[in-house]
Protein backbone atom coordinates (compact mmCIF):
# COMPACT_ATOMS: atom_id res chain seq x y z
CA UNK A 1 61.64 24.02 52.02
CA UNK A 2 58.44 22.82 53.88
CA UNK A 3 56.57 23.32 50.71
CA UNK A 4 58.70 21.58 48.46
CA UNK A 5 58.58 18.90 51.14
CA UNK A 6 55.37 18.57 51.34
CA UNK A 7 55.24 18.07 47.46
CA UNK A 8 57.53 15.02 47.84
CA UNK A 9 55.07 13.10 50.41
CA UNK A 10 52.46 13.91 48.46
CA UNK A 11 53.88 12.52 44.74
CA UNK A 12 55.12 9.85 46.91
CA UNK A 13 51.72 8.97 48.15
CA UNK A 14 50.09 9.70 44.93
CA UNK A 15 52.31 6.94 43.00
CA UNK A 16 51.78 4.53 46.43
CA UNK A 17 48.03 4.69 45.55
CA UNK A 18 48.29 4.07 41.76
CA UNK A 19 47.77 0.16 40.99
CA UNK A 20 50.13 -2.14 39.24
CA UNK A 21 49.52 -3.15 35.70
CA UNK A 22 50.31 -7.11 35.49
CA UNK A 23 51.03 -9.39 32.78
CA UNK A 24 50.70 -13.10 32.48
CA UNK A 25 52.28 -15.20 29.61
CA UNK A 26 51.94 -18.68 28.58
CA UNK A 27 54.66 -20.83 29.03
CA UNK A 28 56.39 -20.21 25.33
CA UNK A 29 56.42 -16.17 26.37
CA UNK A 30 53.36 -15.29 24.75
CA UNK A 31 51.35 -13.23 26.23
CA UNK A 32 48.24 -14.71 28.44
CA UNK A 33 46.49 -12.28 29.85
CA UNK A 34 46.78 -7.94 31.12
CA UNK A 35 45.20 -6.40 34.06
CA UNK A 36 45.88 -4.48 36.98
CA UNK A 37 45.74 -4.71 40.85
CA UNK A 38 45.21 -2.22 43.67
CA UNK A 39 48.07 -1.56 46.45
CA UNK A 40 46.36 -5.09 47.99
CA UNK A 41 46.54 -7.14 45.01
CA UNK A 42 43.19 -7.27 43.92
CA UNK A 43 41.80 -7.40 40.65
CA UNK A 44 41.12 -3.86 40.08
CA UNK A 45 39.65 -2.80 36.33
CA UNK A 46 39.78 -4.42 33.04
CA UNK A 47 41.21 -7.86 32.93
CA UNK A 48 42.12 -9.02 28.86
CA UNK A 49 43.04 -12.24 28.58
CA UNK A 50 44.18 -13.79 24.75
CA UNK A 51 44.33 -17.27 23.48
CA UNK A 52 47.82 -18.50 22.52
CA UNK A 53 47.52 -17.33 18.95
CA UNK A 54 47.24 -13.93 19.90
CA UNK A 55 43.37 -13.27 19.45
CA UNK A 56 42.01 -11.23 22.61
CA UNK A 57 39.77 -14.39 24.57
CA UNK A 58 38.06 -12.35 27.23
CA UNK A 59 37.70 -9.24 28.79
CA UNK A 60 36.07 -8.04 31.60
CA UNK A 61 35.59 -5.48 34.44
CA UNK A 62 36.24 -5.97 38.09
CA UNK A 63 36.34 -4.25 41.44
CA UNK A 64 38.30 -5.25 44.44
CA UNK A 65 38.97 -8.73 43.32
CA UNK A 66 35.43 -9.05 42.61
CA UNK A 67 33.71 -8.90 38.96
CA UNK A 68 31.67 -6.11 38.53
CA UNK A 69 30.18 -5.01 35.86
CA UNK A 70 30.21 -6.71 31.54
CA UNK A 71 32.08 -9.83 30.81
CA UNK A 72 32.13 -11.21 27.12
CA UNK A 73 33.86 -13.65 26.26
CA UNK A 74 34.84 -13.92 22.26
CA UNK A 75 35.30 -17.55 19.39
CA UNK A 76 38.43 -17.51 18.23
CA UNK A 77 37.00 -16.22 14.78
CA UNK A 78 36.45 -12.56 16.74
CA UNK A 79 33.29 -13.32 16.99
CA UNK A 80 31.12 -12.95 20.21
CA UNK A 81 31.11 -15.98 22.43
CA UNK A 82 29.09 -14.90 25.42
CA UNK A 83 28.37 -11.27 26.96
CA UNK A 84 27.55 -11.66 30.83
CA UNK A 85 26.70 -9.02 33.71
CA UNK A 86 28.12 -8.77 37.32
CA UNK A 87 27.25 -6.60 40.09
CA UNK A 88 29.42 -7.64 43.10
CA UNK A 89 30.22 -10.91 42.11
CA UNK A 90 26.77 -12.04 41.15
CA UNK A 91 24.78 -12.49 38.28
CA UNK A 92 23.29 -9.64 37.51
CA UNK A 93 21.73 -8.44 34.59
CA UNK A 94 21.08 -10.00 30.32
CA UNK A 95 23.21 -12.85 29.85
CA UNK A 96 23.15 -13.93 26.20
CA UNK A 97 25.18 -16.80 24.61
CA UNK A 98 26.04 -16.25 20.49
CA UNK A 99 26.90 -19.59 17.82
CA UNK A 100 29.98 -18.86 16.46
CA UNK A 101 27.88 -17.47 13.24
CA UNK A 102 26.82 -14.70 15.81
CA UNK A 103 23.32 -15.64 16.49
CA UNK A 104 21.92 -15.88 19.66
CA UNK A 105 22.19 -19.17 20.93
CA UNK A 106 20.71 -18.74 24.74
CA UNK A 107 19.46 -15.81 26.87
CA UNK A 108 18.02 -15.16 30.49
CA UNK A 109 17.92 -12.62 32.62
CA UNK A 110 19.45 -12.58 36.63
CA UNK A 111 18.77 -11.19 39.56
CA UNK A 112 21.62 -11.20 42.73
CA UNK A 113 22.56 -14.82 41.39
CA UNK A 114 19.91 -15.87 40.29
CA UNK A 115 17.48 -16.51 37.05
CA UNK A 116 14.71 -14.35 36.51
CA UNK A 117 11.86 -15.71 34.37
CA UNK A 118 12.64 -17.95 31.90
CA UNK A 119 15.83 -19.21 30.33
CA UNK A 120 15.43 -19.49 26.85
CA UNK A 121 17.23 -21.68 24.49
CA UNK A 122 17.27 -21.55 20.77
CA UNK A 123 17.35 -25.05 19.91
CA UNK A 124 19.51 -26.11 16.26
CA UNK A 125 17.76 -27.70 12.86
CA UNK A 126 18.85 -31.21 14.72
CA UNK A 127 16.38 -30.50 17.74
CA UNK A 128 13.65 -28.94 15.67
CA UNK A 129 14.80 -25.58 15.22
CA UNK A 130 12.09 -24.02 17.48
CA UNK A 131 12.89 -23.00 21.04
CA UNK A 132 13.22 -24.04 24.72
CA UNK A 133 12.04 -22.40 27.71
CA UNK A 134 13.12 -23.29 31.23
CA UNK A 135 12.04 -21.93 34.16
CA UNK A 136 14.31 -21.24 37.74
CA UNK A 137 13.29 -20.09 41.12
CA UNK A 138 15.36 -19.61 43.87
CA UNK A 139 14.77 -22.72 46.06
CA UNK A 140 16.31 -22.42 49.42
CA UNK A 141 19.37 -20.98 48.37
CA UNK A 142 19.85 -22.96 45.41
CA UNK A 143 18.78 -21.56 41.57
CA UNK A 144 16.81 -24.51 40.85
CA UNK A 145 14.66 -25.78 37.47
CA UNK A 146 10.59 -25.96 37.82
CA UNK A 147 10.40 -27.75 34.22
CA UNK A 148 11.33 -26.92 30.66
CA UNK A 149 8.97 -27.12 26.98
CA UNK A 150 10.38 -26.72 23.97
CA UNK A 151 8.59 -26.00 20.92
CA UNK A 152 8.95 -26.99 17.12
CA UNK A 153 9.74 -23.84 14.50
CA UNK A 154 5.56 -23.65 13.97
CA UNK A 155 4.77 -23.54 17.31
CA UNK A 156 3.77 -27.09 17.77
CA UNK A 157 5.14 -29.05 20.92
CA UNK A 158 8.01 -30.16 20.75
CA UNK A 159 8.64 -31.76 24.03
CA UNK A 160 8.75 -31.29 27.63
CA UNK A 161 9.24 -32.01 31.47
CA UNK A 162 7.57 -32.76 34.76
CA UNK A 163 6.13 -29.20 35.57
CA UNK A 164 3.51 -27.30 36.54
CA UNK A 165 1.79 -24.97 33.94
CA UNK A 166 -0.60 -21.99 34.34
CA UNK A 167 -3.81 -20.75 32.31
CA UNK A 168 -4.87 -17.34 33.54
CA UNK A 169 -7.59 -14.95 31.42
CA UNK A 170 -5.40 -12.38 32.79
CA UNK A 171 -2.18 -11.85 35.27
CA UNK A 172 -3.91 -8.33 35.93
CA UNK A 173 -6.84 -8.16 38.20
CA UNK A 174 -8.81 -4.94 39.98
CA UNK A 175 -8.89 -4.95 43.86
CA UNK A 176 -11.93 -7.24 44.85
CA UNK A 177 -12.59 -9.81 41.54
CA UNK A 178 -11.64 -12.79 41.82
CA UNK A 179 -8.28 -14.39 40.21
CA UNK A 180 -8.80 -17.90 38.69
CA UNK A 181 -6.01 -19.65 37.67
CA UNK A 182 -5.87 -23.61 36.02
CA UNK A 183 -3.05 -25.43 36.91
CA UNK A 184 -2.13 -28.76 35.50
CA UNK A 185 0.84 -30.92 36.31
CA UNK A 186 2.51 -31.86 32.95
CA UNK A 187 4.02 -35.52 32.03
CA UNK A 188 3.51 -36.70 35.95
CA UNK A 189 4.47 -39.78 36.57
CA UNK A 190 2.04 -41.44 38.66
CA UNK A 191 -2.46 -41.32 38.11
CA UNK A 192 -2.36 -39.17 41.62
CA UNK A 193 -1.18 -35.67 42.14
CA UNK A 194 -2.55 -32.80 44.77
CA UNK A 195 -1.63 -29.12 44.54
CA UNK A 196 -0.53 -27.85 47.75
CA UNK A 197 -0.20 -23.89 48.34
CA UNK A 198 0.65 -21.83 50.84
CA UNK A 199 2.42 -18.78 52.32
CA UNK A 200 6.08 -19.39 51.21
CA UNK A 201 9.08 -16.45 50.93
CA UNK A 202 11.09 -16.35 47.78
CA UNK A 203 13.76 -18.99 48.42
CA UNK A 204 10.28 -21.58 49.02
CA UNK A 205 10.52 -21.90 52.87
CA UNK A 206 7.23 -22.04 54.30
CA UNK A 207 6.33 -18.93 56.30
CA UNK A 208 3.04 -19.80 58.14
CA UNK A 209 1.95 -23.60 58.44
CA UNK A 210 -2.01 -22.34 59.14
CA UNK A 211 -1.86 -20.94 55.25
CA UNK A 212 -1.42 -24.54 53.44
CA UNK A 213 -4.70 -25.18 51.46
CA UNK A 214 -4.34 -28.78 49.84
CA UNK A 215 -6.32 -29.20 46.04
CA UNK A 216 -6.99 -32.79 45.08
CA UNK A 217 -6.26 -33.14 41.23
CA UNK A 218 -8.57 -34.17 38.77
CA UNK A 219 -6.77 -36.32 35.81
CA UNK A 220 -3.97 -34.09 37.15
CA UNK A 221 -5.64 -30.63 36.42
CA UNK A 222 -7.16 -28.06 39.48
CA UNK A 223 -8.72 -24.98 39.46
CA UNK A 224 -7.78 -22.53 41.68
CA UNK A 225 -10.14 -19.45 42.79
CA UNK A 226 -10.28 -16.42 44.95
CA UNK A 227 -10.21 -13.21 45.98
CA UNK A 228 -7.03 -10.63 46.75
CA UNK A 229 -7.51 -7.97 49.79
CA UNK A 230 -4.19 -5.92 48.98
CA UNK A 231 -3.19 -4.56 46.18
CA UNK A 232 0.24 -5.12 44.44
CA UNK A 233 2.77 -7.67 42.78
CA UNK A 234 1.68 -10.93 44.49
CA UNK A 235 3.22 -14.51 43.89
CA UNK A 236 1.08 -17.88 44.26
CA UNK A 237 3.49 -20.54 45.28
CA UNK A 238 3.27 -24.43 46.23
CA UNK A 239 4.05 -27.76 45.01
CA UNK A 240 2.48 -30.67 43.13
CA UNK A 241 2.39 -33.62 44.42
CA UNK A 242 2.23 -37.16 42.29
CA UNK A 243 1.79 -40.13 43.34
CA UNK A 244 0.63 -43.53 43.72
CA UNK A 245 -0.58 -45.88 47.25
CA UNK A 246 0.74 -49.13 48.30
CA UNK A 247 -2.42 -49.77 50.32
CA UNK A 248 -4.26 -47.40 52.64
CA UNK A 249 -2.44 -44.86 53.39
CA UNK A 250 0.73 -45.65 52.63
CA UNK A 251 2.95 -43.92 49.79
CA UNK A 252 4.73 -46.00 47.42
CA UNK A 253 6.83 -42.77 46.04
CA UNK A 254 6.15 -39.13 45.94
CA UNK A 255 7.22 -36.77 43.46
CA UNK A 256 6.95 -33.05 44.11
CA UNK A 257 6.92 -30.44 41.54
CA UNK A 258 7.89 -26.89 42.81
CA UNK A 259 5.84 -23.73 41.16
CA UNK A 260 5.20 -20.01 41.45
CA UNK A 261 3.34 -17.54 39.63
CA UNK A 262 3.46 -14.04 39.54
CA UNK A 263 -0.02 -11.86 39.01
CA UNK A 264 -0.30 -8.27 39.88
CA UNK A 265 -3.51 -6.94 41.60
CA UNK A 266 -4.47 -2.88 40.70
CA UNK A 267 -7.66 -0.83 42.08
C-alpha cells in the first residue's frame, strides 16, 4: 500500500511540475499565437505567434518570462524578417535584418544590451546602393551613436556625420613603441574644436580627473602620441570639443563629440 502510495504523490507532483501549453486567438477564432508557461505563469519555451492568415509571424525562445536565446521574426511571404539573440533579456549576440527578397538589409553585433562595433546598414539603389556604418558606445547607461559614414557602391563617400575618425599604421603595437594615432573631427560645426582624453570606464564616466590631457586642434585634426607600460586590450577614450567665442573667454555654444578606440598592446 505505502508503495503504491507513494507512486500517487509522486505522478501527482510530476504532472504539478509540467507547464501549461496556452493558446491565444484573434478575435474571429483564429489562432494568434502558442506557447507555454511554468506552474507561475511565465513564459517558459517556444512562443509561435501567426498573422491572421495563418502564416507562422514569430517564434522565439524564452526562460522564466524572460527571452533567452534566437528570435526571428518572418514577411508574410515566409521569408525571413529579422533573426535576433537574447541572453537574459538582453541583446546578446548577431542581429541581422533581411528585405523581403532575403538579403541582408542591416547587421550588428551586441553585447549585454548593447552594440558592439559598428552597425552596418546596406543602403538601397535610392541612397546609393553602397553601405552605412554607425558606430555605438555605451554612454552612461544609454547605447548611444558616436557618428555614422556611408559610402557609395565604389567606395567613394557618400555622406556622413559629426564624428570623430581614427588613422592608425597599426591597432597592434609591441610593449614599449610608441602608438600614434590621427584624429580628426568630421563635418564640425564651428572653426574651433579641442580633443580632450582621459581615464574614462566603459559607460564614459570619468574615473580620475588628474588623467585629462587637453589637444588643441589644428583645422580640426590632432595627433596623438605615446607610449603603453602594460600590455593588453586598451581603449583611448575622450571627447571633441567644437566651438566658437563670443569674446574672451566666453563660449557662444559647445558641441561635444564622444569617441573611443580600441588598440591592443603585445610584447
Amino acid at each position: 500500500m505505502k508503495a503504491k502510495f507513494y507512486l500517487i504523490i509522486f505522478i501527482c507532483i510530476l504532472y504539478s511540475c509540467k507547464g501549461k501549453n496556452k493558446k491565444e486567438y484573434y478575435d474571429d477564432g483564429i489562432l494568434k499565437a502558442e506557447y507555454s508557461v511554468n506552474q507561475e505563469g511565465r513564459l517558459e519555451g517556444e512562443r509561435k505567434e501567426y498573422f491572421h492568415s495563418g502564416e507562422l509571424s514569430s517564434v522565439g525562445h524564452w526562460e522564466n518570462d524572460t527571452l533567452d536565446g534566437d528570435v526571428i521574426h518572418y514577411y508574410l511571404n515566409g521569408k525571413i524578417e529579422s533573426k535576433l539573440s537574447f541572453k537574459k533579456g538582453k541583446k546578446n549576440g548577431l542581429f541581422l535584418f533581411y528585405n523581403k527578397d532575403g538579403k541582408v538589409k542591416q547587421k550588428s553585433f551586441w553585447v549585454d544590451g548593447y552594440t558592439h562595433g559598428d552597425v552596418i546598414t546596406f543602403l538601397s539603389d535610392s541612397f546609393g546602393g553602397g553601405i552605412e556604418k554607425e558606430y555605438f558606445v555605451n554612454f552612461k547607461g544609454k547605447n548611444t551613436s558616436l557618428g555614422w559614414v556611408s559610402y557609395y557602391k565604389n567606395g567613394n563617400l557618400y555622406d556622413e556625420s559629426r564624428r570623430v575618425q581614427f588613422t592608425s599604421s597599426n591597432d597592434t603595437i609591441k610593449l614599449g613603441e610608441s602608438f600614434i594615432v590621427d584624429l580628426e573631427l568630421r563635418r564640425p560645426r564651428f572653426k574651433k574644436t579641442e580633443f580632450v582624453l582621459g581615464k574614462y570606464d566603459d559607460e564614459f564616466n570619468l574615473t580620475d580627473s588628474t588623467s585629462l590631457d587637453t589637444i588643441v586642434a589644428i583645422d580640426n585634426k590632432a595627433k596623438l602620441k605615446f607610449t603603453p607600460k602594460e600590455k593588453g586590450t586598451k581603449v583611448l577614450r575622450g571627447f571633441a570639443r567644437n566651438y566658437e567665442f563670443i569674446e574672451d573667454s566666453l563660449y557662444q555654444q559647445v558641441n561635444l563629440v564622444y569617441f573611443e578606440k580600441k588598440y591592443f598592446v603585445v610584447k
